[in-house]
Protein backbone atom coordinates (compact mmCIF):
# COMPACT_ATOMS: atom_id res chain seq x y z
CA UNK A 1 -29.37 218.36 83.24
CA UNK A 2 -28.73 216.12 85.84
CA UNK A 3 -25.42 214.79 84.49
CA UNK A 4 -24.82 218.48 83.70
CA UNK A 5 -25.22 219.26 88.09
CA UNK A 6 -23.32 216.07 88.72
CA UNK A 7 -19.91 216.82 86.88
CA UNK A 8 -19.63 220.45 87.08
CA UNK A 9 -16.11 220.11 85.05
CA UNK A 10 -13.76 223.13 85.21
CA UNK A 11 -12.72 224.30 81.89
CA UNK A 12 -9.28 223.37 81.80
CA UNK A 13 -10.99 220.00 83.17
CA UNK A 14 -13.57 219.36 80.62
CA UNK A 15 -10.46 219.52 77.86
CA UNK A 16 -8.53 216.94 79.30
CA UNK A 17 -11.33 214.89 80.07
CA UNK A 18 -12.44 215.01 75.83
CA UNK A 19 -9.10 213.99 74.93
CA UNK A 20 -9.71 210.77 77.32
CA UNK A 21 -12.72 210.24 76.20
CA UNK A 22 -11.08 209.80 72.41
CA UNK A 23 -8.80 207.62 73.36
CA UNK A 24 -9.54 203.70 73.57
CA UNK A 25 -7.39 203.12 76.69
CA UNK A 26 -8.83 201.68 79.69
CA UNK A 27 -9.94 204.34 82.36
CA UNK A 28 -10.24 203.99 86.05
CA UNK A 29 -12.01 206.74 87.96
CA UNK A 30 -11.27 206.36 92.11
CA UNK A 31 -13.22 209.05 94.29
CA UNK A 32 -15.10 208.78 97.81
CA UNK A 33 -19.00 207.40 97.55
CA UNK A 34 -21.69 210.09 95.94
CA UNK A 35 -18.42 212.12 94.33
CA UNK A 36 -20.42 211.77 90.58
CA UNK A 37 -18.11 208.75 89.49
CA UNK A 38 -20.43 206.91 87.33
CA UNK A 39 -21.81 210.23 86.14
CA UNK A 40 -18.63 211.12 84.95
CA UNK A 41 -18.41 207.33 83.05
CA UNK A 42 -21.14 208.00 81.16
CA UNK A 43 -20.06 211.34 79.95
CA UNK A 44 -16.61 209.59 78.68
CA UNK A 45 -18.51 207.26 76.88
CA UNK A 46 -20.94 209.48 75.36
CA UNK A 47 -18.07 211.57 73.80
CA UNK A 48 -16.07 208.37 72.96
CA UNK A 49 -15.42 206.49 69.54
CA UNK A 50 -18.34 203.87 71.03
CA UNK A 51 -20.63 206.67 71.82
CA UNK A 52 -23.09 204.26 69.70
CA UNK A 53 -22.94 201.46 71.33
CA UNK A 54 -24.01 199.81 74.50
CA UNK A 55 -22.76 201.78 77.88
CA UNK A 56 -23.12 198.42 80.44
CA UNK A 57 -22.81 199.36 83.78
CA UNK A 58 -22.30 196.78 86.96
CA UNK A 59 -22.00 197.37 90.49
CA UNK A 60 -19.09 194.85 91.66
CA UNK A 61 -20.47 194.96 95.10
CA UNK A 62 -23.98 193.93 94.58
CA UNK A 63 -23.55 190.65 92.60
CA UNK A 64 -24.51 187.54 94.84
CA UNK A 65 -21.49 186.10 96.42
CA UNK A 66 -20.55 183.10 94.11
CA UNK A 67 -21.85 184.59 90.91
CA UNK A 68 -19.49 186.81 90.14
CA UNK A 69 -17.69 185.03 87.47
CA UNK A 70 -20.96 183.64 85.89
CA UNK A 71 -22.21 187.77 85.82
CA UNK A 72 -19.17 188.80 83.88
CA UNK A 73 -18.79 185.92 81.54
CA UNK A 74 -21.78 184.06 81.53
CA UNK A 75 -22.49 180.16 81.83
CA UNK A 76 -23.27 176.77 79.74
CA UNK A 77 -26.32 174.86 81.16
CA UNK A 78 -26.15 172.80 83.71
CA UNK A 79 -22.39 174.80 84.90
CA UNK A 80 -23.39 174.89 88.49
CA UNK A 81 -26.44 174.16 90.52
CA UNK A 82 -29.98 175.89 89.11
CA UNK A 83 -27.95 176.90 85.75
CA UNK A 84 -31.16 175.37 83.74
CA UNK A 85 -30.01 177.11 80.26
CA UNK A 86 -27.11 179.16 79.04
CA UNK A 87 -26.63 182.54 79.81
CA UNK A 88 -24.94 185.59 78.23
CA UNK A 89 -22.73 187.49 80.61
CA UNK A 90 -22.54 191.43 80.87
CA UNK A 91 -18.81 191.03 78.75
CA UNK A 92 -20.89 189.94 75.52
CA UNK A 93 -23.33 192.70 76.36
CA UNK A 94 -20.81 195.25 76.58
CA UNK A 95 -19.03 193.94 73.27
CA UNK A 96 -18.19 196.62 71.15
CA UNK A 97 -18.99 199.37 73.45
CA UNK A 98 -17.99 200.56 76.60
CA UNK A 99 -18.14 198.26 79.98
CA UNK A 100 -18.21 200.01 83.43
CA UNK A 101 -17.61 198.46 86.63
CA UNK A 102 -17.88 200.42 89.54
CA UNK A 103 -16.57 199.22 93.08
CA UNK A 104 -14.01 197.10 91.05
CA UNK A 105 -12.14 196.66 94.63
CA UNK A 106 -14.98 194.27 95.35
CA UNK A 107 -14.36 191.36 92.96
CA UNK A 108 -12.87 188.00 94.68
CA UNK A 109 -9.30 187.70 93.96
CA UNK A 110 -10.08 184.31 91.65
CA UNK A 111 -12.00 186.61 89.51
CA UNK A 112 -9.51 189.51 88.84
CA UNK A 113 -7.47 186.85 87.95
CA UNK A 114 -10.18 185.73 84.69
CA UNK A 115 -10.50 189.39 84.59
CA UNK A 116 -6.70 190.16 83.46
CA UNK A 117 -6.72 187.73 81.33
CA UNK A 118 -10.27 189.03 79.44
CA UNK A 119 -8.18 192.76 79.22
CA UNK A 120 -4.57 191.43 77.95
CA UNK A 121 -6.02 188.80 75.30
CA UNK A 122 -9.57 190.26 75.16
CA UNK A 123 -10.59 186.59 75.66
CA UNK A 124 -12.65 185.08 77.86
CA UNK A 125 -14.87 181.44 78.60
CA UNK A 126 -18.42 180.90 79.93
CA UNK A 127 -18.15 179.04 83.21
CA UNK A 128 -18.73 175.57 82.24
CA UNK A 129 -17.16 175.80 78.49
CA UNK A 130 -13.40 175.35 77.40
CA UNK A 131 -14.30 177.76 74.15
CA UNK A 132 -12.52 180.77 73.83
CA UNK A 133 -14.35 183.82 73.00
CA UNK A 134 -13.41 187.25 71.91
CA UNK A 135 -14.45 190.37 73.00
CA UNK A 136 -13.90 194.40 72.34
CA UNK A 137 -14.93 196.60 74.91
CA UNK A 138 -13.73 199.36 76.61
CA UNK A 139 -13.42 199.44 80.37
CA UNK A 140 -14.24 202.05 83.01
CA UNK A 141 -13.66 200.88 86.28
CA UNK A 142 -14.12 202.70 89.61
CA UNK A 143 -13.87 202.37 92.74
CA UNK A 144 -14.03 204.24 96.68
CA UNK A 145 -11.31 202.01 97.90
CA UNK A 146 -7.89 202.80 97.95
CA UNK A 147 -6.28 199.61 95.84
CA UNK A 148 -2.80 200.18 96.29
CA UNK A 149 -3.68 199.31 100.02
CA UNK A 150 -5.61 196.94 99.12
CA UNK A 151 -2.49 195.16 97.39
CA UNK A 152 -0.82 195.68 99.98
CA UNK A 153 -3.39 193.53 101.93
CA UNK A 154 -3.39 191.12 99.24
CA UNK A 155 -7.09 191.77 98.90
CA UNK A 156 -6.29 192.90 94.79
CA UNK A 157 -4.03 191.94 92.28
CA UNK A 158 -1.15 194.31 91.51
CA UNK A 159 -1.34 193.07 88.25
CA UNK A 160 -4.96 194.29 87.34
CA UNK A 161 -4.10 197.42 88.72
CA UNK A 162 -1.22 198.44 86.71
CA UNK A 163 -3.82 197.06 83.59
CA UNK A 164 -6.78 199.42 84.52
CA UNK A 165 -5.07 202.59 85.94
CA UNK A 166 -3.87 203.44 82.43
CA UNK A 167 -5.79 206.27 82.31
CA UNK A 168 -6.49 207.57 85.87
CA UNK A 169 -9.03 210.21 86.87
CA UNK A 170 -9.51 211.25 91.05
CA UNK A 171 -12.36 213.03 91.84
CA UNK A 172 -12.95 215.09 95.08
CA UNK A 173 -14.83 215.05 97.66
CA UNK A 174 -17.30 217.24 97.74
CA UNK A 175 -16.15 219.48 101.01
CA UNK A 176 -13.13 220.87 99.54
CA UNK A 177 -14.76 222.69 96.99
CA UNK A 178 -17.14 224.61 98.12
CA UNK A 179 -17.99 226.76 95.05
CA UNK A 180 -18.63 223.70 93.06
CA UNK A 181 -21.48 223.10 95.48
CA UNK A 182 -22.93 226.15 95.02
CA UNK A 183 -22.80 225.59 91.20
CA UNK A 184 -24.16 222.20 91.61
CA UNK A 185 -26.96 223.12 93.95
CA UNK A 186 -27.59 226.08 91.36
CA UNK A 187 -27.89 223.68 88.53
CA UNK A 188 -30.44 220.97 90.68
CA UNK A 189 -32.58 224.43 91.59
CA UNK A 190 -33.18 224.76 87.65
CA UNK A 191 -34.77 221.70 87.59
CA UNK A 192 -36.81 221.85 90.67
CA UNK A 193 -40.36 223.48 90.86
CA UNK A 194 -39.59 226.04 93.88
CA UNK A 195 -40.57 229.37 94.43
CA UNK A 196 -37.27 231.95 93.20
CA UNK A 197 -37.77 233.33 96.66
CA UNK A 198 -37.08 229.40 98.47
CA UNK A 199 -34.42 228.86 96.11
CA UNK A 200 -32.80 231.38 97.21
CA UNK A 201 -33.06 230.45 101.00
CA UNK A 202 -32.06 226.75 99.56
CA UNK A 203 -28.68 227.88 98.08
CA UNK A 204 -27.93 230.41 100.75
CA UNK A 205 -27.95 227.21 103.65
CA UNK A 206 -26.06 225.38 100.92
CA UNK A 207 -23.18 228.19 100.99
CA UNK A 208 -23.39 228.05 105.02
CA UNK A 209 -23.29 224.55 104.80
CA UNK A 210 -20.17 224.25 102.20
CA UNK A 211 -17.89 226.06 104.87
CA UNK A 212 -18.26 223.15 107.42
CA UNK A 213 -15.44 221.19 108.38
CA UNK A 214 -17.50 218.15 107.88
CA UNK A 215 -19.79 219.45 104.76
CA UNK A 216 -21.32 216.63 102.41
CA UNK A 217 -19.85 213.31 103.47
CA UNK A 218 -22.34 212.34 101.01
CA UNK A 219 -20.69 213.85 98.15
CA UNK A 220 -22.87 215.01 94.95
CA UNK A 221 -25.61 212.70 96.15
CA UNK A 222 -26.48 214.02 99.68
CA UNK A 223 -26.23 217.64 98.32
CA UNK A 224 -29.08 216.66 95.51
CA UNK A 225 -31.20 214.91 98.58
CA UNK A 226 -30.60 217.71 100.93
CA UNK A 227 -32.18 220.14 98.13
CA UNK A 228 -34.96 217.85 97.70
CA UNK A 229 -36.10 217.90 101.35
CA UNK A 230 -35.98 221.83 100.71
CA UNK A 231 -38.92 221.25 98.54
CA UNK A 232 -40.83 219.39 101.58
CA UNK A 233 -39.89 221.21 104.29
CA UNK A 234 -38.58 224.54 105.59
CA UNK A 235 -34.96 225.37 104.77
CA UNK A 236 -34.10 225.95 108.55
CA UNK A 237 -35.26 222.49 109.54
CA UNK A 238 -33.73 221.21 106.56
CA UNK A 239 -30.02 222.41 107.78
CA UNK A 240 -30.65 221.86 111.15
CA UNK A 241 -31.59 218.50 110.46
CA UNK A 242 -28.57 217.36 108.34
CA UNK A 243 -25.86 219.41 110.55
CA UNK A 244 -27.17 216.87 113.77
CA UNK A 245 -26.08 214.33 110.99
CA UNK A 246 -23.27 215.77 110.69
CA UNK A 247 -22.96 215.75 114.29
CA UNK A 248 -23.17 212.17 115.03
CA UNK A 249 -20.68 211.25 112.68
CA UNK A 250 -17.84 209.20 113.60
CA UNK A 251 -13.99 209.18 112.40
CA UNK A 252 -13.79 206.83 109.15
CA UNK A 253 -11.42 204.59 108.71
CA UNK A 254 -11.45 206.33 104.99
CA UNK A 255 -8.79 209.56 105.07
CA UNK A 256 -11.24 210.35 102.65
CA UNK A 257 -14.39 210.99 105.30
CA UNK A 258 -13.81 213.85 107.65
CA UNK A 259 -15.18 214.79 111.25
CA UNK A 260 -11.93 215.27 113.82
CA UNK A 261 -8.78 213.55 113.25
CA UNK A 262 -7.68 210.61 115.72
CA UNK A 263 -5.08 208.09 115.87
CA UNK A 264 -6.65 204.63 114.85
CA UNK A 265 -6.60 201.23 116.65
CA UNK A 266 -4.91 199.95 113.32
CA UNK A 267 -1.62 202.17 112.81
CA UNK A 268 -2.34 204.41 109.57
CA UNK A 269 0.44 204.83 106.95
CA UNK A 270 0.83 208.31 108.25
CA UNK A 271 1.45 206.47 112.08
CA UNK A 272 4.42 204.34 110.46
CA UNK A 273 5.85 207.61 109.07
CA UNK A 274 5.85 209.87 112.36
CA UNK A 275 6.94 206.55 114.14
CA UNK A 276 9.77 205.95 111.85
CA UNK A 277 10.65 209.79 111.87
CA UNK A 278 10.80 209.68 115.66
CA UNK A 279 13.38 206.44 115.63
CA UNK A 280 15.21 208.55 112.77
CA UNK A 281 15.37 211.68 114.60
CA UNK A 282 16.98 210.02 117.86
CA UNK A 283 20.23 210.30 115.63
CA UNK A 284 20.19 213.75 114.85
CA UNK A 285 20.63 214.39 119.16
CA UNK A 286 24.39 213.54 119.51
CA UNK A 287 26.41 210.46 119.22
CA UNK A 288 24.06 207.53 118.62
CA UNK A 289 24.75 203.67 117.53
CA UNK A 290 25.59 204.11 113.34
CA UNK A 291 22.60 201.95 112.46
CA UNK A 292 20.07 203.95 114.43
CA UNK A 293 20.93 206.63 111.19
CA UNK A 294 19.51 205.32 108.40
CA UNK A 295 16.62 206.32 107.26
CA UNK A 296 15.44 202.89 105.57
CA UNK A 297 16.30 201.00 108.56
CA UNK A 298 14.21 203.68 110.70
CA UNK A 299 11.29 203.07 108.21
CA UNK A 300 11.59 199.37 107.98
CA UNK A 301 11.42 198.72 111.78
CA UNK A 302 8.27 201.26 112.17
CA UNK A 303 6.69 199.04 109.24
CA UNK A 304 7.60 195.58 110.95
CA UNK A 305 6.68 196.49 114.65
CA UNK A 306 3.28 198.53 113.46
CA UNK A 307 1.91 195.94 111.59
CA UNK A 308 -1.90 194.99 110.86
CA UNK A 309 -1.26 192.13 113.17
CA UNK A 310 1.89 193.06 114.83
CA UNK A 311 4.12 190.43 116.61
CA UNK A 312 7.24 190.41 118.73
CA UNK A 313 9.83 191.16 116.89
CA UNK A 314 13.18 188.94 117.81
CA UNK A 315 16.44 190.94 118.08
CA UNK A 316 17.93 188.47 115.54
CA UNK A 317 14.94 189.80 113.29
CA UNK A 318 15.49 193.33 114.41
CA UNK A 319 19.41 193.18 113.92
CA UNK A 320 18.45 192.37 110.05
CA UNK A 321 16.44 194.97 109.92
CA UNK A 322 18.73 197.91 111.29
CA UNK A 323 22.03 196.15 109.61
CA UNK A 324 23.81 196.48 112.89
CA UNK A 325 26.70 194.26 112.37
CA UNK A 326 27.19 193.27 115.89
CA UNK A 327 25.65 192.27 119.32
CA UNK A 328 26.73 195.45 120.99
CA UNK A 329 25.32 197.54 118.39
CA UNK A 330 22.13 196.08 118.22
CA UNK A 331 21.99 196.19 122.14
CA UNK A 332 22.72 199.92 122.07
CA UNK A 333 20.06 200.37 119.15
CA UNK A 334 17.44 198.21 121.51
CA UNK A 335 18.21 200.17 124.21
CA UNK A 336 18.24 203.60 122.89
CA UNK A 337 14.57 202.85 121.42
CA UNK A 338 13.57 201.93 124.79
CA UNK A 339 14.98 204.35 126.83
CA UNK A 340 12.92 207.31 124.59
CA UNK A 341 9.75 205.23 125.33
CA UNK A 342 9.19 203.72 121.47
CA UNK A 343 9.64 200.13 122.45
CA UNK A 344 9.64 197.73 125.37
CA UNK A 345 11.36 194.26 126.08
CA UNK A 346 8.92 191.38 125.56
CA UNK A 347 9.95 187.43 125.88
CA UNK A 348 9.97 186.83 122.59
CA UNK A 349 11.98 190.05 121.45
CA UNK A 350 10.44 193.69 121.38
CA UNK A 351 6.71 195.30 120.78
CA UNK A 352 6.16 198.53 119.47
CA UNK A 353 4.31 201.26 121.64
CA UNK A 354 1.99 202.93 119.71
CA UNK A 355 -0.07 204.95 120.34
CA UNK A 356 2.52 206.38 123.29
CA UNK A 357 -0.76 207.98 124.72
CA UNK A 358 -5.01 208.16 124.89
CA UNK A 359 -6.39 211.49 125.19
CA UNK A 360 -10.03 212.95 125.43
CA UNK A 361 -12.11 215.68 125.24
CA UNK A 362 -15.21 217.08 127.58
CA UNK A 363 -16.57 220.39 127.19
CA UNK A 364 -18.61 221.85 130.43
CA UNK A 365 -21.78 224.11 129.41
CA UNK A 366 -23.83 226.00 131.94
CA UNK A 367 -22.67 223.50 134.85
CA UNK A 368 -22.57 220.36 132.76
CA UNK A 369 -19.72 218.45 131.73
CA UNK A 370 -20.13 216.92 127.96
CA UNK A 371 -17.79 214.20 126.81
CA UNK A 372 -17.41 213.77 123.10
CA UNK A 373 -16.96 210.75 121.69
CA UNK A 374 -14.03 209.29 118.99
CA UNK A 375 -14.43 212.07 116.07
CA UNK A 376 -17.38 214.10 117.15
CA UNK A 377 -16.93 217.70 117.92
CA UNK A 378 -18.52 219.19 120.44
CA UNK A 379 -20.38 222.55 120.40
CA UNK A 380 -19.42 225.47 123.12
CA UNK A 381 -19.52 229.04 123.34
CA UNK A 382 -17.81 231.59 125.09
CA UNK A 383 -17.25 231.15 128.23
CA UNK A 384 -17.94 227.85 128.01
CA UNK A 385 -14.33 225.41 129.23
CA UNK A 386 -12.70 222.34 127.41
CA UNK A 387 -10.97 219.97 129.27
CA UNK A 388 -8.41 217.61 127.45
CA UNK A 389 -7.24 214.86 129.31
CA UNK A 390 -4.75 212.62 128.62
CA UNK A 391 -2.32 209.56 129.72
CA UNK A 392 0.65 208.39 128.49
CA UNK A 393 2.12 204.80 128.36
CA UNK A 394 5.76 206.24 128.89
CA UNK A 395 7.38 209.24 129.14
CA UNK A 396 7.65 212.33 127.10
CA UNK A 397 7.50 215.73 126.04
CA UNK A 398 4.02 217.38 125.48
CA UNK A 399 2.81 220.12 123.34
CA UNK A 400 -0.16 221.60 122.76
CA UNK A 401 -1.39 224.56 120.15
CA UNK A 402 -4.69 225.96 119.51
CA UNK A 403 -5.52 226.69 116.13
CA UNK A 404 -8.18 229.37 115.41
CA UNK A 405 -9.40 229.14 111.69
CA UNK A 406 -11.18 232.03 110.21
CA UNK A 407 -12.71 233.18 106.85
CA UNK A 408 -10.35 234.14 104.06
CA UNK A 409 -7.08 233.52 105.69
CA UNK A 410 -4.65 231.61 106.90
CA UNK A 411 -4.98 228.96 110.21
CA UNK A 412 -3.82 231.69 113.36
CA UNK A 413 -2.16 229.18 115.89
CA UNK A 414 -1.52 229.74 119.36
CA UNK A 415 1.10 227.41 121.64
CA UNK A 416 -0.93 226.53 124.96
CA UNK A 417 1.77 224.12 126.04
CA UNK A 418 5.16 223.59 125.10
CA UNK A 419 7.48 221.41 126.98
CA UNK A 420 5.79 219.88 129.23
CA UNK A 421 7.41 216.65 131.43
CA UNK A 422 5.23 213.71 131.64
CA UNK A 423 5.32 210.24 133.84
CA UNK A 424 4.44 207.11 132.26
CA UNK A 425 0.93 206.07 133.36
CA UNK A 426 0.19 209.21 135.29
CA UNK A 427 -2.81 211.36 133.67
CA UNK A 428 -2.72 214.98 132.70
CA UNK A 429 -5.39 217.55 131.69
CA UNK A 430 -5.66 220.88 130.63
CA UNK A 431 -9.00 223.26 130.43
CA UNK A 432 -9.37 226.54 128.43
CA UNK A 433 -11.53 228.40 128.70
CA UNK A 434 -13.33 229.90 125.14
CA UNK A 435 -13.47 233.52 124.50
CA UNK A 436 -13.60 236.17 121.62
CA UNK A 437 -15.54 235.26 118.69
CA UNK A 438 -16.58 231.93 117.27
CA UNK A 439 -15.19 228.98 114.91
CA UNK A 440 -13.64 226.44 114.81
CA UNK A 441 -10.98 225.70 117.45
CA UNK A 442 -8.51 222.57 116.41
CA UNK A 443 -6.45 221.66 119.31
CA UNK A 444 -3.66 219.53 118.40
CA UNK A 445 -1.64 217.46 120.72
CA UNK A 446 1.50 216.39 120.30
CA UNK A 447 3.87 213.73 122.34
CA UNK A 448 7.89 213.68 122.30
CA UNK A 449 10.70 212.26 123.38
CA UNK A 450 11.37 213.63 126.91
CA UNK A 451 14.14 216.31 127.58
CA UNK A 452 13.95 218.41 124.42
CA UNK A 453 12.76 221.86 125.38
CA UNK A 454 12.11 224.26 128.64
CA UNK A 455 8.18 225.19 128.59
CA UNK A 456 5.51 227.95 128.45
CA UNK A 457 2.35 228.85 128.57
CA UNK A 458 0.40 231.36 126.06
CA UNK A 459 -3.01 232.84 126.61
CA UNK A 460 -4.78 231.59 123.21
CA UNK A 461 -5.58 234.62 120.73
CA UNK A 462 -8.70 233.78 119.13
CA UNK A 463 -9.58 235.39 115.89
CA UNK A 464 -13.23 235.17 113.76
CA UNK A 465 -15.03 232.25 113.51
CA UNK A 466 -15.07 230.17 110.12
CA UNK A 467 -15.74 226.56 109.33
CA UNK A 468 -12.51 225.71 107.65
CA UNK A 469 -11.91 223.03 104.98
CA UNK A 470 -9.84 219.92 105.47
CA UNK A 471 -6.72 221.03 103.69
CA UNK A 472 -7.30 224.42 106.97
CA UNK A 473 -6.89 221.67 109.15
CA UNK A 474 -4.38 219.57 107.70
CA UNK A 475 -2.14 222.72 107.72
CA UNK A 476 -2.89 222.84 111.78
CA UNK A 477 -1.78 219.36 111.61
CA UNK A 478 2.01 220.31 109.62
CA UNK A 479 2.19 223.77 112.29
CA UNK A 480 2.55 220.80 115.52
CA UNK A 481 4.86 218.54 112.94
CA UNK A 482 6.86 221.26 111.79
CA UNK A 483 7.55 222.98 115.28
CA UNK A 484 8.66 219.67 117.37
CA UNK A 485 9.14 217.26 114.79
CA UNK A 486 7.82 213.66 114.44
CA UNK A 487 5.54 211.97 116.99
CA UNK A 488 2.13 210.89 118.30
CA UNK A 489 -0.46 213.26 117.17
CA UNK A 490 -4.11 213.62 118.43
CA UNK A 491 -6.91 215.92 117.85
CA UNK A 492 -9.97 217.39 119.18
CA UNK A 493 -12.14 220.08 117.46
CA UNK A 494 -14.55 222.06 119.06
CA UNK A 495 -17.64 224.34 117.37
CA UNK A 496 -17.31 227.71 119.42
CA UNK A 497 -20.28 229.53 119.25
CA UNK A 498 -20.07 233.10 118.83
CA UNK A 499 -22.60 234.64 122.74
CA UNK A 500 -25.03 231.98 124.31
């Protein structure tokens, strides 16, 4: 039964997911923390051709640093330093049946190595032996991490992953599907020995619950421990209890984790996009250098100046980059960047500025002014004001829009600013003040090139209060794109409360 709550397979799902299980092809299941991954493992391989054999299962991430290679593929005695007699590893426990390793992005880069060679010859040696053994498993990996970044970072071998995502499987989180928490909740109540009447009460707070914007960062795994503490305690000090979690959550550097959205120290892949787009779209406003054009130039520059550990870029370096065939060119190309605040002259050639700006958000309640911190949303009602501030390294075009998400339909947005001129270095700030009924209010900021548009001012129009989903907000997020094209992009959310 427990399996059964952690799964919850759609039909359509649990088809597909039978015909994988029949195969012998390797499988790798990726999905944030608590999202039912190794649940879902053991399900393939009950249903599998080795549904009689062993189902081994290692965590990557909790063997002892330096005995990795000795847990996969064991050791001869005396191999290293209190290796008194030889040991089996979990490869010649798994032999025959099916082996699962989960966090698989955790394994040392020496190891993956040993490890592609175990899946393509399906041989492997004990450390301390030069005799080749065989082995047949099948292999489930899984993992929280996103590996194609991580080969990117040339923390994991391309290699391996091209081997193990043969068969890949993504799993949710949690907050996007609200039903399924419902169904899951439903399914953990079964098992539980609560009064009908509380388990009720328990799966109504999990329905309120499911609508927040930040619901179940824990996945599968807080939901079961949130329904447990329902058994302990009351229901209302249950919620209250994990919504202050909630609460004090901060942004993740995982996409996958969700409180308010807000541009990172370490430029995202979405950053090099917008930035990119923004060098691009400086072509599309009259006659500009011929290099400035292309896209791939525009999206090579924004990758070489936003780097993990970004350095000046020379102009010889940059004139490569753009193909600008001359000086002149590349001078007009420097300059036109520059001019529309994306770059500035350094010594040693040019530095990227990004983020163009820092904003902030403080909400004022009965007198008091509340700051919020990176990713936490603050809680207002009506009446109650938000203040955004924010400063700019250079100038620009700002625009601001309110989105007002309520139950059942689509995101209602509302343009607060549009147009406005700002100064390099010189602070702005803006305060609205809440009214109508509650929700979720997503104000999304976005930052220009200077000179594109005139500018207005619209009282917001607030509609009912819901807690959207991320995909609510992500569409909030495409509204700001869409209407003034690519640029910096911040975010605030704020909980408005429906009376006092």
């Amino acid at each position: 039964m427990a399996q059964k709550a952690e799964l919850d397979l759609a039909p359509e799902l649990t088809q597909r997911m039978l015909r994988l299980a029949r195969m012998e092809d390797d499988v790798l299941i990726t999905g944030p923390s608590g999202s039912g991954k190794s649940a879902l493992a053991q399900w393939i391989h009950e249903r599998s051709t080795r549904r009689g054999k062993r189902f081994v299962v290692q965590n990557c991430g909790a063997i002892p640093k330096g005995l990795e290679e000795s847990t996969l593929f064991g050791h001869e005695r005396g191999a290293f330093t209190h290796a008194h007699q030889a040991a089996d590893g979990i490869v010649k426990g798994a032999d025959g049946g099916t082996l699962f390793l989960d966090e698989i992005g955790e394994l040392p880069l020496a190891v993956q190595v040993k490890l592609l060679t175990l899946l393509q010859e399906r041989t492997y040696r004990r450390v301390g032996s030069v005799e080749d053994l065989r082995a047949s498993f099948r292999l489930i990996a899984a993992t929280n991490r996103d590996l194609l970044e991580l080969c990117n970072q040339g923390r994991f071998r391309e290699d391996l992953y091209h081997r193990i995502n043969v068969l890949p499987i993504a799993l949710g989180p949690l907050r996007d599907a609200p039903d399924r928490a419902a169904r899951i909740a439903t399914e953990i109540l079964k098992t539980s020995t609560m009064s009908p009447e509380r388990a009720a009460d328990v799966l109504s707070a999990v329905r309120r619950l499911a609508r927040h914007p930040a619901a179940w960062p824990g996945n599968i795994r807080e939901l079961g421990t949130f329904v447990k503490r329902c058994q302990l305690d009351e229901v209302d000090d249950v919620e209250r209890w994990i919504l202050a979690e909630w609460a004090r959550r901060r942004t993740s550097e995982s996409a996958d984790r969700l409180t308010a959205f807000a541009p990172r120290v370490s430029p995202s892949l979405d950053d090099r996009k917008r930035y990119a787009g923004m060098i691009h779209d400086l072509a599309s406003r009259g006659p500009r250098p011929k290099a400035a054009v292309s896209r791939k130039g525009s999206q090579d520059l924004a990758s070489r100046l936003l780097d993990v550990f970004p350095e000046p870029l020379s102009l010889d370096e940059v004139q490569a980059v753009l193909g600008a065939r001359d000086r002149r060119t590349l001078d007009d190309n420097v300059d036109l960047l520059e001019r529309h605040g994306l770059i500035q002259t350094v010594a040693r050639g040019i530095v990227a500025i990004w983020p163009p700006a820092t904003s902030a958000v403080v909400g004022r309640r009965r007198g008091t002014w509340i700051p919020a911190g990176s990713g936490e949303i603050l809680s207002l009602a009506s009446g109650d004001r938000v203040r955004i501030e924010l400063t700019s390294r250079c100038a620009g075009t700002l625009g601001v829009v309110l989105v007002t998400h309520r139950p059942g339909g689509s995101p209602a947005p509302s343009v607060l600013v549009e147009g406005k001129e700002l100064l390099a270095s010189k602070p702005t700030a803006l305060e609205i003040e809440l009214d109508g009924a509650g929700g979720i209010e997503q104000f999304l900021l976005h930052l220009g090139p200077p000179a594109r548009r005139g500018g207005r001012l619209v009282e917001p129009m607030l509609d009912e209060a819901i807690m959207p989903d991320s995909a609510a907000l992500e569409q909030g997020r495409r509204m700001v794109l869409t209407r003034w094209g690519q640029g910096w992009l911040a975010e605030h959310l704020v909980f408005h409360m429906q009376g006092e």
